[in-house]
PDB file of N, CA and C in Angstrom:
ATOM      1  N   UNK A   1       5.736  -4.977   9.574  1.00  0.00           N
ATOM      2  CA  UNK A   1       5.675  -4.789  11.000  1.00  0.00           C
ATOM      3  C   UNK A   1       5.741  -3.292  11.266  1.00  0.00           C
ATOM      4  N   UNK A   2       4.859  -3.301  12.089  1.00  0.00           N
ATOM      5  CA  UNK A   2       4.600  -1.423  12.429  1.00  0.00           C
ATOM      6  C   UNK A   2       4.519  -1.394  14.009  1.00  0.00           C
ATOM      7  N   UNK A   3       5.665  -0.410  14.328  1.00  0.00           N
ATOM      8  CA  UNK A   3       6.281  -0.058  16.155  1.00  0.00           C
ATOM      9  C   UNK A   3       6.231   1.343  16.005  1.00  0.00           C
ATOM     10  N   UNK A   4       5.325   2.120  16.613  1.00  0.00           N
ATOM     11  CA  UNK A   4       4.700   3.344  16.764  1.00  0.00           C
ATOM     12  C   UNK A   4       5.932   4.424  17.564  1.00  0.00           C
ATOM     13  N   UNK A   5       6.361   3.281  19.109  1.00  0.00           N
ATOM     14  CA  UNK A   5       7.360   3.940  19.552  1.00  0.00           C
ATOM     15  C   UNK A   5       7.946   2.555  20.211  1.00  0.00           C
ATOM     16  N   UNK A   6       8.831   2.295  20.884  1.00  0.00           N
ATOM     17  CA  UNK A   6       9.155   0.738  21.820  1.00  0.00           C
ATOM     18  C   UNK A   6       8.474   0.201  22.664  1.00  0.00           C
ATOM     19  N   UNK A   7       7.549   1.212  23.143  1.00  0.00           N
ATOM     20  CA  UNK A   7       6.396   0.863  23.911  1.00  0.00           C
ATOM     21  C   UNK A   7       5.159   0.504  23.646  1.00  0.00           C
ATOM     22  N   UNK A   8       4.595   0.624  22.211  1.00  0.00           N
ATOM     23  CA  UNK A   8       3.507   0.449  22.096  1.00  0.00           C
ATOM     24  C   UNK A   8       3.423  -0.682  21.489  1.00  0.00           C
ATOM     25  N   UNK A   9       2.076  -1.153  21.106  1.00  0.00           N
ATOM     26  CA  UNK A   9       2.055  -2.874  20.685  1.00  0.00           C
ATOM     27  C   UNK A   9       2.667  -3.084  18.737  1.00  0.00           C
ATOM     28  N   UNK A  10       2.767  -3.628  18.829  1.00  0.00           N
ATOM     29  CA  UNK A  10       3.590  -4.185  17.190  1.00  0.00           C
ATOM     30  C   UNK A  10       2.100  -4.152  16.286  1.00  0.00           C
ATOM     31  N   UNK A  11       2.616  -4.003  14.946  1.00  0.00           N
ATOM     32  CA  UNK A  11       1.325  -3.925  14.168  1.00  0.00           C
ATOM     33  C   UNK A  11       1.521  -4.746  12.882  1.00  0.00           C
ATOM     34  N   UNK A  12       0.830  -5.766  12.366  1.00  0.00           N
ATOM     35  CA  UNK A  12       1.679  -6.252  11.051  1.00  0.00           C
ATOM     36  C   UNK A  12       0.188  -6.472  10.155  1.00  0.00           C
ATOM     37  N   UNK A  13       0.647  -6.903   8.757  1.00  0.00           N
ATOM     38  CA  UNK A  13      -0.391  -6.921   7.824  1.00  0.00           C
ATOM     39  C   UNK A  13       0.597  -7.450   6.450  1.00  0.00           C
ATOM     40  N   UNK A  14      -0.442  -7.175   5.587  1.00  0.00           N
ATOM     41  CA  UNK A  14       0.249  -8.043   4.384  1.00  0.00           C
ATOM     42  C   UNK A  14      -0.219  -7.190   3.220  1.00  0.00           C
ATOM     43  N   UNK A  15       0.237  -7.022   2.546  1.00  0.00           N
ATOM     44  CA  UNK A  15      -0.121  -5.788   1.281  1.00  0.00           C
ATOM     45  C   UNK A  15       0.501  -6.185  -0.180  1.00  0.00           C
ATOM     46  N   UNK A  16      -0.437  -6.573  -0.919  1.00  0.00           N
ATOM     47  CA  UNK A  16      -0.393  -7.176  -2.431  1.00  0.00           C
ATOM     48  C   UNK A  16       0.555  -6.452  -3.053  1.00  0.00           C
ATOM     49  N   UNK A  17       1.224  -7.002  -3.508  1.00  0.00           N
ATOM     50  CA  UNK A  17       2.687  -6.600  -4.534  1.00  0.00           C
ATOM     51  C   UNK A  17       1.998  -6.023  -5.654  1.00  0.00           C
ATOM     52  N   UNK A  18       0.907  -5.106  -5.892  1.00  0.00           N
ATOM     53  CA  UNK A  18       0.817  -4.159  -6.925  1.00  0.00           C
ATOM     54  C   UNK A  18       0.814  -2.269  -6.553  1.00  0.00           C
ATOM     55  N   UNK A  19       1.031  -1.825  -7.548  1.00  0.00           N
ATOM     56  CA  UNK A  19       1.239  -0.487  -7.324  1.00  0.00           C
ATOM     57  C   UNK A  19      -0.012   0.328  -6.232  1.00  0.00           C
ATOM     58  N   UNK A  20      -1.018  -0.110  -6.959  1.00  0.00           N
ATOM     59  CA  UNK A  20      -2.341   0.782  -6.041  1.00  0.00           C
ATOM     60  C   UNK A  20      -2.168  -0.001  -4.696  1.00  0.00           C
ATOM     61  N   UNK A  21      -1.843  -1.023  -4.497  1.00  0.00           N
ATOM     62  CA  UNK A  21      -2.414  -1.142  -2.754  1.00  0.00           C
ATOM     63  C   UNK A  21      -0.817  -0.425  -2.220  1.00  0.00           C
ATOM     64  N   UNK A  22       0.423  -0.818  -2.339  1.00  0.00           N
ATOM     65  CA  UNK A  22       1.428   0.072  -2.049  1.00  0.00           C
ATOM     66  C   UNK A  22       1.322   1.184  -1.883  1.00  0.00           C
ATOM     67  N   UNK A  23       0.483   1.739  -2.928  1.00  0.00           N
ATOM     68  CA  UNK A  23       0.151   3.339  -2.998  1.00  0.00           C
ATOM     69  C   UNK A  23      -0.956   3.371  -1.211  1.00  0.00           C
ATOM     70  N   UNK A  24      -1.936   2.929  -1.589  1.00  0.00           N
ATOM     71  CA  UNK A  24      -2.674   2.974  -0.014  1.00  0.00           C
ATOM     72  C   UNK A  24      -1.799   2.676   0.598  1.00  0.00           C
ATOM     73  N   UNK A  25      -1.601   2.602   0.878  1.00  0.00           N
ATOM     74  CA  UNK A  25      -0.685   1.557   2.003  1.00  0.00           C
ATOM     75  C   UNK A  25       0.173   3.009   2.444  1.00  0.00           C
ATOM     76  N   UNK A  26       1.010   3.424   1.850  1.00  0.00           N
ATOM     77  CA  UNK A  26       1.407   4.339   1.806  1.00  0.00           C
ATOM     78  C   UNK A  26       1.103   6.060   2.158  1.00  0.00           C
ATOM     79  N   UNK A  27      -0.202   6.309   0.814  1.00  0.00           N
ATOM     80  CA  UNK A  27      -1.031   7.254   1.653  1.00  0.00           C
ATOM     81  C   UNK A  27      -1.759   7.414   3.164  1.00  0.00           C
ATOM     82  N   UNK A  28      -2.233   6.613   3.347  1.00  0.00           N
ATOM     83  CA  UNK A  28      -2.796   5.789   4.757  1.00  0.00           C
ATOM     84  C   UNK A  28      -1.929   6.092   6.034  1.00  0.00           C
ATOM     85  N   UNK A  29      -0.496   5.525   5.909  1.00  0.00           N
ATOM     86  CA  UNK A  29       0.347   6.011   6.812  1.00  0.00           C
ATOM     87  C   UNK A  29       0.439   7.892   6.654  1.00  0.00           C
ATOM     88  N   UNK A  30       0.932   8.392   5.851  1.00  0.00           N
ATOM     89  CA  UNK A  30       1.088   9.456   5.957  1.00  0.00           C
ATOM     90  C   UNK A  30      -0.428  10.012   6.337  1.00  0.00           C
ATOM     91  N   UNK A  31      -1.202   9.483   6.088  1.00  0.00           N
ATOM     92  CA  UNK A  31      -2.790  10.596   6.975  1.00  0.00           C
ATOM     93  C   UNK A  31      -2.481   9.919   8.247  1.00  0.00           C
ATOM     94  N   UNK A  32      -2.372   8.784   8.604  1.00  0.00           N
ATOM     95  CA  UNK A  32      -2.155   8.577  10.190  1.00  0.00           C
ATOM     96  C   UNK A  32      -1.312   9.178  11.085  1.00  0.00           C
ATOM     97  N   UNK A  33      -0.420   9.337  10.246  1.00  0.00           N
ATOM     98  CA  UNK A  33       0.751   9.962  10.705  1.00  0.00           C
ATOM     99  C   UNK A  33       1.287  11.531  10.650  1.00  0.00           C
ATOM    100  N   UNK A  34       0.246  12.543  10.051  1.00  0.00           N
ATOM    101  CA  UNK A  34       0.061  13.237   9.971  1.00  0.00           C
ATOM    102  C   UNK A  34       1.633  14.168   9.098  1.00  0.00           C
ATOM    103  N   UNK A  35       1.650  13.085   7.790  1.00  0.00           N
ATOM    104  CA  UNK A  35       3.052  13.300   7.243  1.00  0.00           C
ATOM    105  C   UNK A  35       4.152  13.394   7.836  1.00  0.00           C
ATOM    106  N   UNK A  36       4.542  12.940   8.797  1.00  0.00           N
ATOM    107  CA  UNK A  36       5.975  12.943   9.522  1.00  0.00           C
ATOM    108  C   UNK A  36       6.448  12.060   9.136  1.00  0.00           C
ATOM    109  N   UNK A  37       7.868  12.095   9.656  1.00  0.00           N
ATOM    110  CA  UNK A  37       8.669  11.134   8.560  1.00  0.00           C
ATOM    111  C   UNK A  37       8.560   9.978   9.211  1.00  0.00           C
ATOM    112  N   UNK A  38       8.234   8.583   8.645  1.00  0.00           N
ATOM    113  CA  UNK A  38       8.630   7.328   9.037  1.00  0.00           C
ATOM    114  C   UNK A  38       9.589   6.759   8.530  1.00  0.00           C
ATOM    115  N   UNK A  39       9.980   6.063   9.228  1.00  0.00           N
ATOM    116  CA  UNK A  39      11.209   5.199   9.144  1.00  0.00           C
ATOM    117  C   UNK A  39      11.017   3.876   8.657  1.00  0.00           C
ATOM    118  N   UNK A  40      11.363   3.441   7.123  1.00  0.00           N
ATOM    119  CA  UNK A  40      11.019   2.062   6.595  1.00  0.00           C
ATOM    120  C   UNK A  40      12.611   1.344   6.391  1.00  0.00           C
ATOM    121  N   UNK A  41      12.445   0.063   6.879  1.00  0.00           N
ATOM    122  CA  UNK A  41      13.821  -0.550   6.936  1.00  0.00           C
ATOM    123  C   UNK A  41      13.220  -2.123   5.470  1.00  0.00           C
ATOM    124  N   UNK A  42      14.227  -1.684   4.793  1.00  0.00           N
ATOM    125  CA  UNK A  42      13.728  -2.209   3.503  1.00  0.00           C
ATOM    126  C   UNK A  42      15.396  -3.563   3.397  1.00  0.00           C
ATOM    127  N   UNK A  43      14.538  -4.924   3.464  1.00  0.00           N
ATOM    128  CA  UNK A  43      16.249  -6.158   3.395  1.00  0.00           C
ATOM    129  C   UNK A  43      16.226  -6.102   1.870  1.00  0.00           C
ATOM    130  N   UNK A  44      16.717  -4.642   1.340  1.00  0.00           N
ATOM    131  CA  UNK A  44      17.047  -4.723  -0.072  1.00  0.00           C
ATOM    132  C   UNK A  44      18.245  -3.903  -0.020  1.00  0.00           C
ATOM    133  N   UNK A  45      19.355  -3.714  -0.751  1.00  0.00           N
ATOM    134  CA  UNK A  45      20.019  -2.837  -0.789  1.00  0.00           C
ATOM    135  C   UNK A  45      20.000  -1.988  -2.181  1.00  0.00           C
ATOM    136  N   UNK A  46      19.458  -2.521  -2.928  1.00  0.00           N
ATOM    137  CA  UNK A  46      18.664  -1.448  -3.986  1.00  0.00           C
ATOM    138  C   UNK A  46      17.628  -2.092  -5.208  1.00  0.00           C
ATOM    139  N   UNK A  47      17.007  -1.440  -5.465  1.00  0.00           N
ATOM    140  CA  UNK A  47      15.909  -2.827  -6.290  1.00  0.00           C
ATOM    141  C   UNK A  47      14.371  -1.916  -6.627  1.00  0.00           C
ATOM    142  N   UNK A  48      13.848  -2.364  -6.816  1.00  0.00           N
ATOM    143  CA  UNK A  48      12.148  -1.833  -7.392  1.00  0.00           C
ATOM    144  C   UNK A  48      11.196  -1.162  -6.097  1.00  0.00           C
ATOM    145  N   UNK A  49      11.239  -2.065  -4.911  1.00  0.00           N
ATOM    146  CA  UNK A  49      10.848  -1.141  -3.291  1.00  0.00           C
ATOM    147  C   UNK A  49      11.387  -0.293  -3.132  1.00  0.00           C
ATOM    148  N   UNK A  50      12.494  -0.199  -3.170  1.00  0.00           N
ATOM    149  CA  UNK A  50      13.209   1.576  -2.574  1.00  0.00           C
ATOM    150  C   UNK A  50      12.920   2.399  -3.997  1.00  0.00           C
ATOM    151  N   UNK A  51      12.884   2.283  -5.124  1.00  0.00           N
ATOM    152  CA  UNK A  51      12.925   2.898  -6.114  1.00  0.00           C
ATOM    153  C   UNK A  51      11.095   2.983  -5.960  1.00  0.00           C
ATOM    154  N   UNK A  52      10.181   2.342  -5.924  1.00  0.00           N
ATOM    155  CA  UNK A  52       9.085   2.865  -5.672  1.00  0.00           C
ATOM    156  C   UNK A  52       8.558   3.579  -4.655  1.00  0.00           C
ATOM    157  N   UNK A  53       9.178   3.590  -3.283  1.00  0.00           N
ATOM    158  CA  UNK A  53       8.772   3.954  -2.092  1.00  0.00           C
ATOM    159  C   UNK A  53       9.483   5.214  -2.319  1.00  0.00           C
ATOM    160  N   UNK A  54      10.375   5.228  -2.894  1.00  0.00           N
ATOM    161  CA  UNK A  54      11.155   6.687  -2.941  1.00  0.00           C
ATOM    162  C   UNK A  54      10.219   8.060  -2.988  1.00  0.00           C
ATOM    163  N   UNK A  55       9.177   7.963  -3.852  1.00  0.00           N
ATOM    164  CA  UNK A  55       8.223   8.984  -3.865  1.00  0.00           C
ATOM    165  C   UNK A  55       7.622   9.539  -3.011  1.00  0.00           C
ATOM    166  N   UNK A  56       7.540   8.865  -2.140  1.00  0.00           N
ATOM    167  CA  UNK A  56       6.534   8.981  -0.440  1.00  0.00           C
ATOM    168  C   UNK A  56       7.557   9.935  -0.102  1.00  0.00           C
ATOM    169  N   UNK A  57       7.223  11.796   0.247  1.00  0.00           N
ATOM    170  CA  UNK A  57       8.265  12.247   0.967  1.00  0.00           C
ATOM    171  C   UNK A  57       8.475  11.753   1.998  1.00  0.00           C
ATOM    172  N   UNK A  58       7.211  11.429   3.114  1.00  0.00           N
ATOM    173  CA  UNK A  58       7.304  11.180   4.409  1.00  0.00           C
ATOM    174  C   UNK A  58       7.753   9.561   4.649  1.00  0.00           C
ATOM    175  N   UNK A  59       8.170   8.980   3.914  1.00  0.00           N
ATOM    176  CA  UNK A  59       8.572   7.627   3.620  1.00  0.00           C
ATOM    177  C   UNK A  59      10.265   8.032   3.773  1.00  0.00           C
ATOM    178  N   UNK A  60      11.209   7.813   4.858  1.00  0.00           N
ATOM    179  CA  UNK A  60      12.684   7.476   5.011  1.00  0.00           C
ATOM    180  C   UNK A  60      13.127   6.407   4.847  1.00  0.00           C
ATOM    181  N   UNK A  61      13.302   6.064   3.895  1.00  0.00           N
ATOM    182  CA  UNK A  61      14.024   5.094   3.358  1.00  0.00           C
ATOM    183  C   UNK A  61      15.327   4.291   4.040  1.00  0.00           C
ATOM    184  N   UNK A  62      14.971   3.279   5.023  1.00  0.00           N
ATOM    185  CA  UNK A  62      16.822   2.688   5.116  1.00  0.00           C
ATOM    186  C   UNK A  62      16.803   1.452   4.387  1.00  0.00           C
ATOM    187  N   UNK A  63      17.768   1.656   3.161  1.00  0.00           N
ATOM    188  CA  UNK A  63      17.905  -0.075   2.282  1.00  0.00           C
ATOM    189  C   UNK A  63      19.184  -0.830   3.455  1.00  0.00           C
ATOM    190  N   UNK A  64      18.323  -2.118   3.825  1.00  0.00           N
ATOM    191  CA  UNK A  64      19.398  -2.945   4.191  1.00  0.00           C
ATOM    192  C   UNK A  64      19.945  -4.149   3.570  1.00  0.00           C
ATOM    193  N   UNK A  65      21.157  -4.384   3.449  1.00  0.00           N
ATOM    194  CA  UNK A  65      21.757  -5.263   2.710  1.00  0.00           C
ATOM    195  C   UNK A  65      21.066  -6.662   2.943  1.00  0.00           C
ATOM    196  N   UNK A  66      20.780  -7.463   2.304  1.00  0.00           N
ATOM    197  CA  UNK A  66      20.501  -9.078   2.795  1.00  0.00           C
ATOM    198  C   UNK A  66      21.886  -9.380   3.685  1.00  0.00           C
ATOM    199  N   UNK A  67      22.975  -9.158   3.677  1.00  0.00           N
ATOM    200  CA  UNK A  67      23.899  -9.741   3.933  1.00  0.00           C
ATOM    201  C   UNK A  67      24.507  -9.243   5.661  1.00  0.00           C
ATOM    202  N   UNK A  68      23.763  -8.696   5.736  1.00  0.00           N
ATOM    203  CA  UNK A  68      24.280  -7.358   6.988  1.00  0.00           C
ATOM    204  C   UNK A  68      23.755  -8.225   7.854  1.00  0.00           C
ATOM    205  N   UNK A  69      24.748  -8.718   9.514  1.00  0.00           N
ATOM    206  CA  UNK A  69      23.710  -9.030  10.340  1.00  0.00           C
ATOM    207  C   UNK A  69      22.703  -8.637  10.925  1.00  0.00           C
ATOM    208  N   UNK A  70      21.693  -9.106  11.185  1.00  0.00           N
ATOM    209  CA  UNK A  70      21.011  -8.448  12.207  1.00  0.00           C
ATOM    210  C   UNK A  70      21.281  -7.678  13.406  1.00  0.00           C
ATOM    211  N   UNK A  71      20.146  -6.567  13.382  1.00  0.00           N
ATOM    212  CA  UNK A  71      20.252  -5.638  14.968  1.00  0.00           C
ATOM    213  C   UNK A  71      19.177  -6.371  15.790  1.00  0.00           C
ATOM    214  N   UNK A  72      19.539  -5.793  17.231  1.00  0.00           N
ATOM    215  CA  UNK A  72      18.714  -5.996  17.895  1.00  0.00           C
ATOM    216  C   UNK A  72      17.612  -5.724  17.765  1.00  0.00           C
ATOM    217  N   UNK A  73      16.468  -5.669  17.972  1.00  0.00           N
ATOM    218  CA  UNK A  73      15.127  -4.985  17.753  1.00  0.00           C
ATOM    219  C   UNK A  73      15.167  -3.558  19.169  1.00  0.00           C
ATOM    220  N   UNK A  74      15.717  -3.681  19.508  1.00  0.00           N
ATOM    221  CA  UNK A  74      15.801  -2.322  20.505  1.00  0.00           C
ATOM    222  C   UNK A  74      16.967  -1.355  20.127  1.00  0.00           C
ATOM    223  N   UNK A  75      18.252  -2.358  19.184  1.00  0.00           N
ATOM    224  CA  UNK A  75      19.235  -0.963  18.655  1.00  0.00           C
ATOM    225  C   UNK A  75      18.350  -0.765  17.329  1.00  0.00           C
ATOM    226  N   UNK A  76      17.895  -1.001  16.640  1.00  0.00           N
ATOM    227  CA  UNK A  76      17.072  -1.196  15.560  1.00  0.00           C
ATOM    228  C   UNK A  76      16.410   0.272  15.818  1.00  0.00           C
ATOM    229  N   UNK A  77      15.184   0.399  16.528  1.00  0.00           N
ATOM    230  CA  UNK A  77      14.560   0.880  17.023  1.00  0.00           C
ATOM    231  C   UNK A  77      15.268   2.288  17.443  1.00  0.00           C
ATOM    232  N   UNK A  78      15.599   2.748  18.275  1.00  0.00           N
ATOM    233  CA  UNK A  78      16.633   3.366  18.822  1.00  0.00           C
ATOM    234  C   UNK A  78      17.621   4.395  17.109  1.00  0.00           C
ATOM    235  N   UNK A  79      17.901   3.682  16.693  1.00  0.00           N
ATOM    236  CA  UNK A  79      18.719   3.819  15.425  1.00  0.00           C
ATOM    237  C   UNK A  79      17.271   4.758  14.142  1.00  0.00           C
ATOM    238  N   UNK A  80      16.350   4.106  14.333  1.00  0.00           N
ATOM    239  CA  UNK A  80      15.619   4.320  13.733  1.00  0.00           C
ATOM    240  C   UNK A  80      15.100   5.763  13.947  1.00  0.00           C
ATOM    241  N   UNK A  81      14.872   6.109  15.220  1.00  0.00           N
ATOM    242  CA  UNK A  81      14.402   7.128  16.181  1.00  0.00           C
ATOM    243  C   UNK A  81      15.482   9.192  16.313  1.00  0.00           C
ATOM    244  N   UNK A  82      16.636   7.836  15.560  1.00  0.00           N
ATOM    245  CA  UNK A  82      17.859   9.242  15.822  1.00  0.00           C
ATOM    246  C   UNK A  82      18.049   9.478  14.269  1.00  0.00           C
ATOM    247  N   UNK A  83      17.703   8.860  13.096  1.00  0.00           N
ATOM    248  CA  UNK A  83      17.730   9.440  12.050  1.00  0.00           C
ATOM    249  C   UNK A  83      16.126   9.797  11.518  1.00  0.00           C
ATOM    250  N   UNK A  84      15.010   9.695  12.243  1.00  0.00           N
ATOM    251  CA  UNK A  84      14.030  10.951  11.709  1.00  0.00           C
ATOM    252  C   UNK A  84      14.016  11.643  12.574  1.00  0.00           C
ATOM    253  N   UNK A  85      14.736  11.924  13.429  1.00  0.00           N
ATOM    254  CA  UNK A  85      14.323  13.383  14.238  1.00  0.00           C
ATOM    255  C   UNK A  85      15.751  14.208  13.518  1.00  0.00           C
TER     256      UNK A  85
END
């Protein structure tokens, strides 16, 4: 799921569990995004995704626990917004 800012429309897709499409997937954002940092919220708290995504500078990493309740999608958001700036 991809939220640009709280206002704009939601974006989702599906991306094959091998290295090269991750890798697009990846490069892709950072040319869209013109390398700024995004904010990826990963329900892992440590594992093979954060250890692969780690490379992406412009990739911010938040590992979340499976176990953690859920946020709102607006503190979510919000939360998200005050640790890449």
């Amino acid at each position: 799921m991809l939220e640009v800012n709280p206002s704009s429309k939601r974006e989702s897709g599906n991306i094959d569990h091998t290295s090269e499409s991750v890798d697009i997937w990846a490069v892709q954002l950072g040319l869209r995004f013109s390398e700024k940092p995004i904010a990826v919220a990963l329900e892992q708290a440590r594992g093979p995704w954060v250890f692969i995504l780690s490379k992406y500078e412009h990739l911010v990493i938040f590992p979340i626990h499976p176990s953690t309740p859920p946020m709102t999608e607006r503190a979510s958001g919000r939360l998200a917004q005050r640790m890449i700036q």
